[in-house]
C-alpha atoms as a PDB file:
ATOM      1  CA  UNK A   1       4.478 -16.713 -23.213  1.00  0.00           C
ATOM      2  CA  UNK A   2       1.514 -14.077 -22.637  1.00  0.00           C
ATOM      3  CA  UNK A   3       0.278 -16.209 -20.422  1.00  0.00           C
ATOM      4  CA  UNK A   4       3.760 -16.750 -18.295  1.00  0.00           C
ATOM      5  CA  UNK A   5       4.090 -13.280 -17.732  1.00  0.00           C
ATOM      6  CA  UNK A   6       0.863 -13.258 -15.387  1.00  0.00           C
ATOM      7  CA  UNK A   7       2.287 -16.917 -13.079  1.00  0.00           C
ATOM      8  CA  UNK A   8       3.481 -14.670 -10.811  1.00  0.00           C
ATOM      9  CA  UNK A   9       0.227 -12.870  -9.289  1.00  0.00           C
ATOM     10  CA  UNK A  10      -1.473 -16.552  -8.807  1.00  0.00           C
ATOM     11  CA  UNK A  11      -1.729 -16.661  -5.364  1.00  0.00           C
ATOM     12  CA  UNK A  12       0.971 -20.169  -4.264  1.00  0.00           C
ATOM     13  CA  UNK A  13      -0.766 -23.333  -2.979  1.00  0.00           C
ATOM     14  CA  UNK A  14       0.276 -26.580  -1.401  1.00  0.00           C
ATOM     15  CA  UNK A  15      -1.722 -29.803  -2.117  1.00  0.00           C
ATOM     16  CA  UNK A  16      -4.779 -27.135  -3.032  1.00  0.00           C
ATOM     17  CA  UNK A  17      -4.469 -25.020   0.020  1.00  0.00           C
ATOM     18  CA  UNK A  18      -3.638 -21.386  -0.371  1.00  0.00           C
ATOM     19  CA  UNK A  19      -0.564 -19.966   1.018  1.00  0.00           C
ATOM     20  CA  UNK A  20      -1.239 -16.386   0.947  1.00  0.00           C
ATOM     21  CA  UNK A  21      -1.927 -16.363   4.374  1.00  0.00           C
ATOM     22  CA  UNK A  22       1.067 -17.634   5.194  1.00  0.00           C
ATOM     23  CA  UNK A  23       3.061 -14.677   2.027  1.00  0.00           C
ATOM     24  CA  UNK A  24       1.319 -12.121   4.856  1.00  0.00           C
ATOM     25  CA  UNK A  25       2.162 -13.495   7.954  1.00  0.00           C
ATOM     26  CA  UNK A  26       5.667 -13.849   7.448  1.00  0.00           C
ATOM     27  CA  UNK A  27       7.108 -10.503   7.037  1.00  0.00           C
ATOM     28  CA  UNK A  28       6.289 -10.036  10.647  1.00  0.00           C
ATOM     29  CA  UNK A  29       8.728 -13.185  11.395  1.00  0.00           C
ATOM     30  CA  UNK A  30      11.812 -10.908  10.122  1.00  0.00           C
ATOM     31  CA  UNK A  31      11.032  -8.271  12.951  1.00  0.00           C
ATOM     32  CA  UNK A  32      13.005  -8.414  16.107  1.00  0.00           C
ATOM     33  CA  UNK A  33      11.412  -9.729  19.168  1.00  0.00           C
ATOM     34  CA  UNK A  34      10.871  -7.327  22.064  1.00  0.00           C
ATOM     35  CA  UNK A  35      12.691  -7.896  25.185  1.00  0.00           C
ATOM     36  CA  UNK A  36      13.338  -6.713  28.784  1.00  0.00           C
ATOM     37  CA  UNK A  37      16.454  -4.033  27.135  1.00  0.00           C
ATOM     38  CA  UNK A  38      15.484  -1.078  25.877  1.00  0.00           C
ATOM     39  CA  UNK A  39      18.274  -1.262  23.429  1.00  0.00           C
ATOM     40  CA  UNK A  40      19.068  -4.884  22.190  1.00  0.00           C
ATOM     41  CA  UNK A  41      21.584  -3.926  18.662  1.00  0.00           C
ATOM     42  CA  UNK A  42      21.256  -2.556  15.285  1.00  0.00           C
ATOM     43  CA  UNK A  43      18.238  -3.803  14.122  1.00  0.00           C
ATOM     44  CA  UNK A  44      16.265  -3.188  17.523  1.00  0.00           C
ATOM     45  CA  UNK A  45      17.169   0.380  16.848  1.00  0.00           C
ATOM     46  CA  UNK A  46      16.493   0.852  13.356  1.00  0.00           C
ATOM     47  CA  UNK A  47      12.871  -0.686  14.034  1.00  0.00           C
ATOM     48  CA  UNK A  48      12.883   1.834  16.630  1.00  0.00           C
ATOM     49  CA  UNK A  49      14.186   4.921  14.813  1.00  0.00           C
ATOM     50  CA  UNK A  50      11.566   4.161  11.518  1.00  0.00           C
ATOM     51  CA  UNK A  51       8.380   3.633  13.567  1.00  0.00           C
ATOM     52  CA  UNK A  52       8.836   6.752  15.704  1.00  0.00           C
ATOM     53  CA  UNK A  53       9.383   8.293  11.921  1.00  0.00           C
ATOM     54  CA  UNK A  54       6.294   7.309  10.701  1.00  0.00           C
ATOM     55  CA  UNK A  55       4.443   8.035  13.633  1.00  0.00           C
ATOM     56  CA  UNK A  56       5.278  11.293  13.766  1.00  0.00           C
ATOM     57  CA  UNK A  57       4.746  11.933  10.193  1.00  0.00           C
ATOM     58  CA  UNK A  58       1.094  10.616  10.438  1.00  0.00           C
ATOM     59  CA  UNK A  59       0.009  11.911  13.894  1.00  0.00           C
ATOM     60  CA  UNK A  60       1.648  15.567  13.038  1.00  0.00           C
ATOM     61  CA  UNK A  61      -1.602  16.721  11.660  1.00  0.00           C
ATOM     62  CA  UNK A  62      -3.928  14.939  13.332  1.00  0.00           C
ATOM     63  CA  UNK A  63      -5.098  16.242  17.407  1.00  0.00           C
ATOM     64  CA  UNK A  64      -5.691  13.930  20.476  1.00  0.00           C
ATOM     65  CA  UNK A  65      -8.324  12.072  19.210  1.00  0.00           C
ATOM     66  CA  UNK A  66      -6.565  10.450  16.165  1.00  0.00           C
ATOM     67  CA  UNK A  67      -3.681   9.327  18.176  1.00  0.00           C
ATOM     68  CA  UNK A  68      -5.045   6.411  19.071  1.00  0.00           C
ATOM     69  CA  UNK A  69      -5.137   5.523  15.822  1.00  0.00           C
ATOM     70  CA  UNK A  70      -1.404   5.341  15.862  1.00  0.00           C
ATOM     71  CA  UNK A  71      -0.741   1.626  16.257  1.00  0.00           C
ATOM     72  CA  UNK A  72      -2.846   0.826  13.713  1.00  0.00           C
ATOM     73  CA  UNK A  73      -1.788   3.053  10.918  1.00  0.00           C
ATOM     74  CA  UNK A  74       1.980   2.503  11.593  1.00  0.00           C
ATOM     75  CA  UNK A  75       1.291  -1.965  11.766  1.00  0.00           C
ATOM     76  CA  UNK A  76      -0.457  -1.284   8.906  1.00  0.00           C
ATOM     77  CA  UNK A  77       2.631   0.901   6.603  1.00  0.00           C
ATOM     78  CA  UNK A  78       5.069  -1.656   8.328  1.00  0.00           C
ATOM     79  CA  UNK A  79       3.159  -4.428   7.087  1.00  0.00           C
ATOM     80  CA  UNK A  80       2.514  -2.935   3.508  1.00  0.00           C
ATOM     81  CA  UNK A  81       5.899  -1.841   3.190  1.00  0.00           C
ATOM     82  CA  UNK A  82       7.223  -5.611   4.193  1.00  0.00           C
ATOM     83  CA  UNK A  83       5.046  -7.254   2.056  1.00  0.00           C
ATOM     84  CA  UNK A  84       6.153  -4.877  -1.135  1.00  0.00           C
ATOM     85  CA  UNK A  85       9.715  -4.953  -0.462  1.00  0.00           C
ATOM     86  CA  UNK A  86       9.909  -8.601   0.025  1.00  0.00           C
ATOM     87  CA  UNK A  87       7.826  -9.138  -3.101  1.00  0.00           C
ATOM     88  CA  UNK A  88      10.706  -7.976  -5.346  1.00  0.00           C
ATOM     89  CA  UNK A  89      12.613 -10.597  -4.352  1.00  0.00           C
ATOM     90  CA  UNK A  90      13.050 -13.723  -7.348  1.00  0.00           C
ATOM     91  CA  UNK A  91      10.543 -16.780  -6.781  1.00  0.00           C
ATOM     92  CA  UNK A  92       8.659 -14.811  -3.947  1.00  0.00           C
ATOM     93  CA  UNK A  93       4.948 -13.609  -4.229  1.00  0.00           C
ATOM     94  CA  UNK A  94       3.361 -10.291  -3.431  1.00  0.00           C
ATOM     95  CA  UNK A  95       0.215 -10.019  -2.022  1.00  0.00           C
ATOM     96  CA  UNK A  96      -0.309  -6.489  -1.958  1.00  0.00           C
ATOM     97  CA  UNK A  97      -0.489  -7.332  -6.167  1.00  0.00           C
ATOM     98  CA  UNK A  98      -4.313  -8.615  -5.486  1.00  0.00           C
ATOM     99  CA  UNK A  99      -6.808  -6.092  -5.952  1.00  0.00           C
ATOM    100  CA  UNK A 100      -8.916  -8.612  -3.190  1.00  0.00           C
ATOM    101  CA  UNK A 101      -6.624  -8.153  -0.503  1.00  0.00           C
ATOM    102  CA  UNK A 102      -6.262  -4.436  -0.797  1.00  0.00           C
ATOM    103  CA  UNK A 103      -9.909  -3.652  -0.936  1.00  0.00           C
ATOM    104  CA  UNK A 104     -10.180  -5.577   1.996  1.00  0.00           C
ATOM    105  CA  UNK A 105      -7.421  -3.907   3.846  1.00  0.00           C
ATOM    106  CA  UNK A 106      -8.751  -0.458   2.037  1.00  0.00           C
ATOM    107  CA  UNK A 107     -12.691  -1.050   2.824  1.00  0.00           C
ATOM    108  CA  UNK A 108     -12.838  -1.594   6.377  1.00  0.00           C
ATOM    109  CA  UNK A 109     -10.394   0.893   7.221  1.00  0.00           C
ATOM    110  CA  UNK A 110     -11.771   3.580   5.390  1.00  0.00           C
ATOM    111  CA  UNK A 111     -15.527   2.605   6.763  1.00  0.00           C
ATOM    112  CA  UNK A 112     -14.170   2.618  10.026  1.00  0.00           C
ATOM    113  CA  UNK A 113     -13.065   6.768   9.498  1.00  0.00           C
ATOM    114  CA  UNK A 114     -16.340   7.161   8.098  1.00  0.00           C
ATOM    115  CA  UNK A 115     -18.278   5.897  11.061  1.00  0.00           C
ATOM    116  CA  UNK A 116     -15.989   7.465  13.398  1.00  0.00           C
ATOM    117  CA  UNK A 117     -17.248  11.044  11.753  1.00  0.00           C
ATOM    118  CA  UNK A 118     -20.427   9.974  11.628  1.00  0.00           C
ATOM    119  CA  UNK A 119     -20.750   9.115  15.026  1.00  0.00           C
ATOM    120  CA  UNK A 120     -18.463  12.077  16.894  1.00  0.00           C
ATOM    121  CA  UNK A 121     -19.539  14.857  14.462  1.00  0.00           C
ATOM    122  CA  UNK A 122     -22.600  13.960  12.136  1.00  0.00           C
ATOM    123  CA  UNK A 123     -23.258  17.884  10.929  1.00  0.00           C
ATOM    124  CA  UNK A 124     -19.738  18.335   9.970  1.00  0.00           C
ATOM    125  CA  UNK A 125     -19.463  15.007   8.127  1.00  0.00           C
ATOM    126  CA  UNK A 126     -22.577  15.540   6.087  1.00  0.00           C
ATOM    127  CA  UNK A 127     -21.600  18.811   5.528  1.00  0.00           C
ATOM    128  CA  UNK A 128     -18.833  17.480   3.323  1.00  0.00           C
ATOM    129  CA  UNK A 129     -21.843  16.536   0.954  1.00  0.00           C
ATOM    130  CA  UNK A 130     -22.469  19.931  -0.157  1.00  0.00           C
ATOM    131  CA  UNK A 131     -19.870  22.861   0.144  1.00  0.00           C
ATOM    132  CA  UNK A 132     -20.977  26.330   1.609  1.00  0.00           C
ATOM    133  CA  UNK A 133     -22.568  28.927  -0.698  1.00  0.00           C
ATOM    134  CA  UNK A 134     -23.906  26.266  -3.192  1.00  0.00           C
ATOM    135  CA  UNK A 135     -26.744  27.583  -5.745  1.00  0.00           C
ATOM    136  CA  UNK A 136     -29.878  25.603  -4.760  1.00  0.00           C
ATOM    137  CA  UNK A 137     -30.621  24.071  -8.323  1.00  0.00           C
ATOM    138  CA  UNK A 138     -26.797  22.455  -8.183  1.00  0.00           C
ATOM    139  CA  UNK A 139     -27.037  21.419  -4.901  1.00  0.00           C
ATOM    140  CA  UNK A 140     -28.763  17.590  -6.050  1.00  0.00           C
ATOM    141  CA  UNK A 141     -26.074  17.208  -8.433  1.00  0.00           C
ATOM    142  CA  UNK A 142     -23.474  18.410  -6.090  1.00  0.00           C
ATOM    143  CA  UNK A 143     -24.527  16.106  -3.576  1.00  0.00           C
ATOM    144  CA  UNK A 144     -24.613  13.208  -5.827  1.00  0.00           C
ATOM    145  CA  UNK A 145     -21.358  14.193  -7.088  1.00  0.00           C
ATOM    146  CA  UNK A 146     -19.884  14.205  -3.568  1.00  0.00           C
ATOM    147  CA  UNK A 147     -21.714  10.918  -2.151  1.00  0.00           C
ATOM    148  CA  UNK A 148     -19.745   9.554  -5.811  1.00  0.00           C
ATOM    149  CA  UNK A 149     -16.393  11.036  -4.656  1.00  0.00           C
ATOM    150  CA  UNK A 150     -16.818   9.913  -1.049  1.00  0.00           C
ATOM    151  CA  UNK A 151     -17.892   6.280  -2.015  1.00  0.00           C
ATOM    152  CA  UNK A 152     -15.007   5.988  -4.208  1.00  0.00           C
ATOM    153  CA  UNK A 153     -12.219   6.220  -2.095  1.00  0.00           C
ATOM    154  CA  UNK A 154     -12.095   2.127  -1.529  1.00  0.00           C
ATOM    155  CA  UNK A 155     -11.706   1.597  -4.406  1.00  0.00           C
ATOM    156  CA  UNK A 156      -9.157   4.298  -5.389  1.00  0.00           C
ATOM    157  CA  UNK A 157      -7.159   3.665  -2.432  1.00  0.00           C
ATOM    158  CA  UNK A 158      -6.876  -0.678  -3.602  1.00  0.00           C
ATOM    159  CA  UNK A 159      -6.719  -0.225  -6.760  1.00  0.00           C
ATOM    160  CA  UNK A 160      -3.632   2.758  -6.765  1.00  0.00           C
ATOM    161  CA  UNK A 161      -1.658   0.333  -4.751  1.00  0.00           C
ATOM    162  CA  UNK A 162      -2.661  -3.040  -6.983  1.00  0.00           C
ATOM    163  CA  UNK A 163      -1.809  -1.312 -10.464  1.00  0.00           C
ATOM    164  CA  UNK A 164       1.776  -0.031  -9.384  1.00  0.00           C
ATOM    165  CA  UNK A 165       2.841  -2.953  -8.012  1.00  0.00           C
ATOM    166  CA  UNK A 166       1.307  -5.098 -10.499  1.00  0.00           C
ATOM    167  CA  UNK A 167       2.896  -3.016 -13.669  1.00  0.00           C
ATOM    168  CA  UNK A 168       6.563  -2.122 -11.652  1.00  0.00           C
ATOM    169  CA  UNK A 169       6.310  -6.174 -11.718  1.00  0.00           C
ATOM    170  CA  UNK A 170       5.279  -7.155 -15.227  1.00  0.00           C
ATOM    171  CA  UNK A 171       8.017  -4.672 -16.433  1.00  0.00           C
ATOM    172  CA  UNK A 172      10.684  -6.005 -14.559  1.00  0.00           C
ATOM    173  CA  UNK A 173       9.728  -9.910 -15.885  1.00  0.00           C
ATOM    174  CA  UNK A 174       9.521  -8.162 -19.646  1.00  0.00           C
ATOM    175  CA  UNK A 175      12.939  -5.903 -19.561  1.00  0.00           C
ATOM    176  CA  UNK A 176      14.993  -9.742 -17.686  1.00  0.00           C
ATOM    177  CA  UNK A 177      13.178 -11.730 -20.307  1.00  0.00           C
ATOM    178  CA  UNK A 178      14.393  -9.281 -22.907  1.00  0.00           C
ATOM    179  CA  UNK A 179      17.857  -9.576 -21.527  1.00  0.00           C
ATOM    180  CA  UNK A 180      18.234 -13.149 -21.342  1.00  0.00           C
ATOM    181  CA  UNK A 181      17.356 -13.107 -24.777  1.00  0.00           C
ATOM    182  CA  UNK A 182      19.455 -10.967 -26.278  1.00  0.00           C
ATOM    183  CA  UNK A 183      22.489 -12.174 -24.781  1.00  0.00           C
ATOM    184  CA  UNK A 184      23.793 -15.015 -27.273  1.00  0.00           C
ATOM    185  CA  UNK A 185      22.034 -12.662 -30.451  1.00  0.00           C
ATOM    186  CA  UNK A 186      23.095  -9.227 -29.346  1.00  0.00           C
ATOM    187  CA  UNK A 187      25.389  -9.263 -26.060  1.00  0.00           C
ATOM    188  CA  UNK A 188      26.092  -5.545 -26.346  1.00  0.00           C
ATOM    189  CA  UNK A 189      22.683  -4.186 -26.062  1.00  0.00           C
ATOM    190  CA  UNK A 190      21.445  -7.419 -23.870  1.00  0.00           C
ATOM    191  CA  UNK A 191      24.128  -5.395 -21.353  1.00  0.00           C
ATOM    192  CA  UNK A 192      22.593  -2.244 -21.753  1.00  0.00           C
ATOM    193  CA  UNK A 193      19.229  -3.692 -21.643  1.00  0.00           C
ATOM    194  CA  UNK A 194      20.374  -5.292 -17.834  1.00  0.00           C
ATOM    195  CA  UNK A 195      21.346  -1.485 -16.806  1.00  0.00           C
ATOM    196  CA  UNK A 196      17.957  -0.198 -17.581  1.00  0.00           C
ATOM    197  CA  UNK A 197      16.856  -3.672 -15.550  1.00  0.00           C
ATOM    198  CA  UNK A 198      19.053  -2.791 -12.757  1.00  0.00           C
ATOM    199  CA  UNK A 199      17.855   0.929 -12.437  1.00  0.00           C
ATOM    200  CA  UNK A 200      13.757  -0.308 -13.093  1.00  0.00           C
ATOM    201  CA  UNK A 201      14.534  -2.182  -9.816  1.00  0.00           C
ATOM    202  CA  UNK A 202      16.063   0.849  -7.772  1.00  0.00           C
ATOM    203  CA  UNK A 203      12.618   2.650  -8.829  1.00  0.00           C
ATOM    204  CA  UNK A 204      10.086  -0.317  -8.398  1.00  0.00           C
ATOM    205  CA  UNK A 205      11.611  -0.258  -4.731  1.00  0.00           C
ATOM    206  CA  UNK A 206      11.638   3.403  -4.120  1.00  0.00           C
ATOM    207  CA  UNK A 207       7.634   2.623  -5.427  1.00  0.00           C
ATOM    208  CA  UNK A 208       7.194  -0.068  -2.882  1.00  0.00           C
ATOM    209  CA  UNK A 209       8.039   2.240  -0.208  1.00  0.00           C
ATOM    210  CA  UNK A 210       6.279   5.227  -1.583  1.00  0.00           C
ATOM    211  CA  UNK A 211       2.913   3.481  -2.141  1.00  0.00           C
ATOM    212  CA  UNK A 212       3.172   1.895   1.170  1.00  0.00           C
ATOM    213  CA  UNK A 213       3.132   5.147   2.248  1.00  0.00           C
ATOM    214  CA  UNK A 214       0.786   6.559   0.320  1.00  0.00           C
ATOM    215  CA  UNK A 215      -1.554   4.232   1.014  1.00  0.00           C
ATOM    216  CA  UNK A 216      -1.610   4.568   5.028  1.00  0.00           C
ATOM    217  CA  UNK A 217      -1.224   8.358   4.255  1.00  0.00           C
ATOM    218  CA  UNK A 218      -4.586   8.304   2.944  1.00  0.00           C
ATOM    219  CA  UNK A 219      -5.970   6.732   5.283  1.00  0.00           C
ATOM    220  CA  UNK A 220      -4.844   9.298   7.925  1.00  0.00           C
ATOM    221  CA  UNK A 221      -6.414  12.048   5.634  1.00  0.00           C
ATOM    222  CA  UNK A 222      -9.592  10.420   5.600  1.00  0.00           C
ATOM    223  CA  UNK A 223      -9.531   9.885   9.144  1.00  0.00           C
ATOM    224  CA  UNK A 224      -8.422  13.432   9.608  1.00  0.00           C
ATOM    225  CA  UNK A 225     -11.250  15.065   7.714  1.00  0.00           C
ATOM    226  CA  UNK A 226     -13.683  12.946  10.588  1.00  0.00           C
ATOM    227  CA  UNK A 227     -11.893  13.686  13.496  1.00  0.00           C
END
């Protein structure tokens, strides 16, 4: 039964090919197609209204230069927030619940903000190494300390998103399976044991969104501090 509980991060094949490929791919299917009218219906304009939200939220803070980061960043929190919202659907599978495919959405990204200080403004980018007004026999630790913090933000940024999906998850499989349980023993507290289900799910999606967020968010602060 342990065991069970964990059938629902394996990543889904088909005669030994993976389909996780295919789990990332198809969120974008459920988007509206552009077209020649500015305005097509509902959904057109809801796509419209939420990605001129998030871009402004990110690009806000950021000047000229980090705007053309824009398409990027929002595909990216469109994509994440897809692929977590989808996921709490029954029978489907979340890929955003592999700490593989988050480090390799969180690596690159985060090397690319890196580089992009390095390469516009070296001085101010290693000056993040060691604050102003250091005393000189703390400055090696300071600057290991730093190079620690700075190195870690990979990591931090994949594995934030893989552990709140992953545990909003396992808890929703344990409080159902508790449910379905009770119900012939104990039908009165297998009901109030389905409210407690039915308001874990209205979190675990406010979490989808939020992380989703978060995790793009990030991302824009990092790429702030090099810009």
């Amino acid at each position: 039964m342990n065991l069970s509980f964990f059938d629902q991060f394996a990543s889904p094949s088909l005669l030994g090919i993976p389909l996780i490929l295919l789990s990332m791919l198809f969120p974008a299917l459920l988007l509206p197609m552009p077209n020649n009218r500015w305005i097509n219906n509902r959904l057109a304009t809801l796509q419209l209204w939420a990605s001129h939200l998030m871009t402004k939220q990110l690009m806000t803070p950021m000047n000229k230069k980090g705007h053309k980061w824009a398409l990027i960043l929002v595909s990216l929190m469109i994509m994440l927030l897809l692929i977590n919202l989808l996921g709490l659907l029954p029978y489907t599978f979340t890929p955003t619940t592999q700490l593989s495919m988050n480090m390799a959405l969180a690596f690159p990204l985060w090397l690319a903000t890196l580089l992009t200080g390095l390469r516009n403004q070296p001085s101010a980018s290693l000056g993040h190494l060691l604050p102003e007004g250091t005393p000189t026999p703390l400055i090696p630790a300071l600057i290991l300390i730093e190079t620690t913090s700075l190195l870690i933000r990979p990591l931090a940024l994949g594995v934030r998103l893989t552990a709140n999906l992953t545990a909003g998850h396992l808890l929703i499989q344990l409080i159902s399976t508790a449910t379905i349980t009770l119900l012939p023993i104990m039908p009165t507290v297998s009901i109030l044991t389905a409210l407690i289900l039915f308001l874990l799910t209205i979190l675990e999606v406010a979490v989808a969104m939020i992380q989703a967020y978060v995790f793009v968010l990030l991302l824009s602060l990092y790429l702030q501090e090099n810009i």
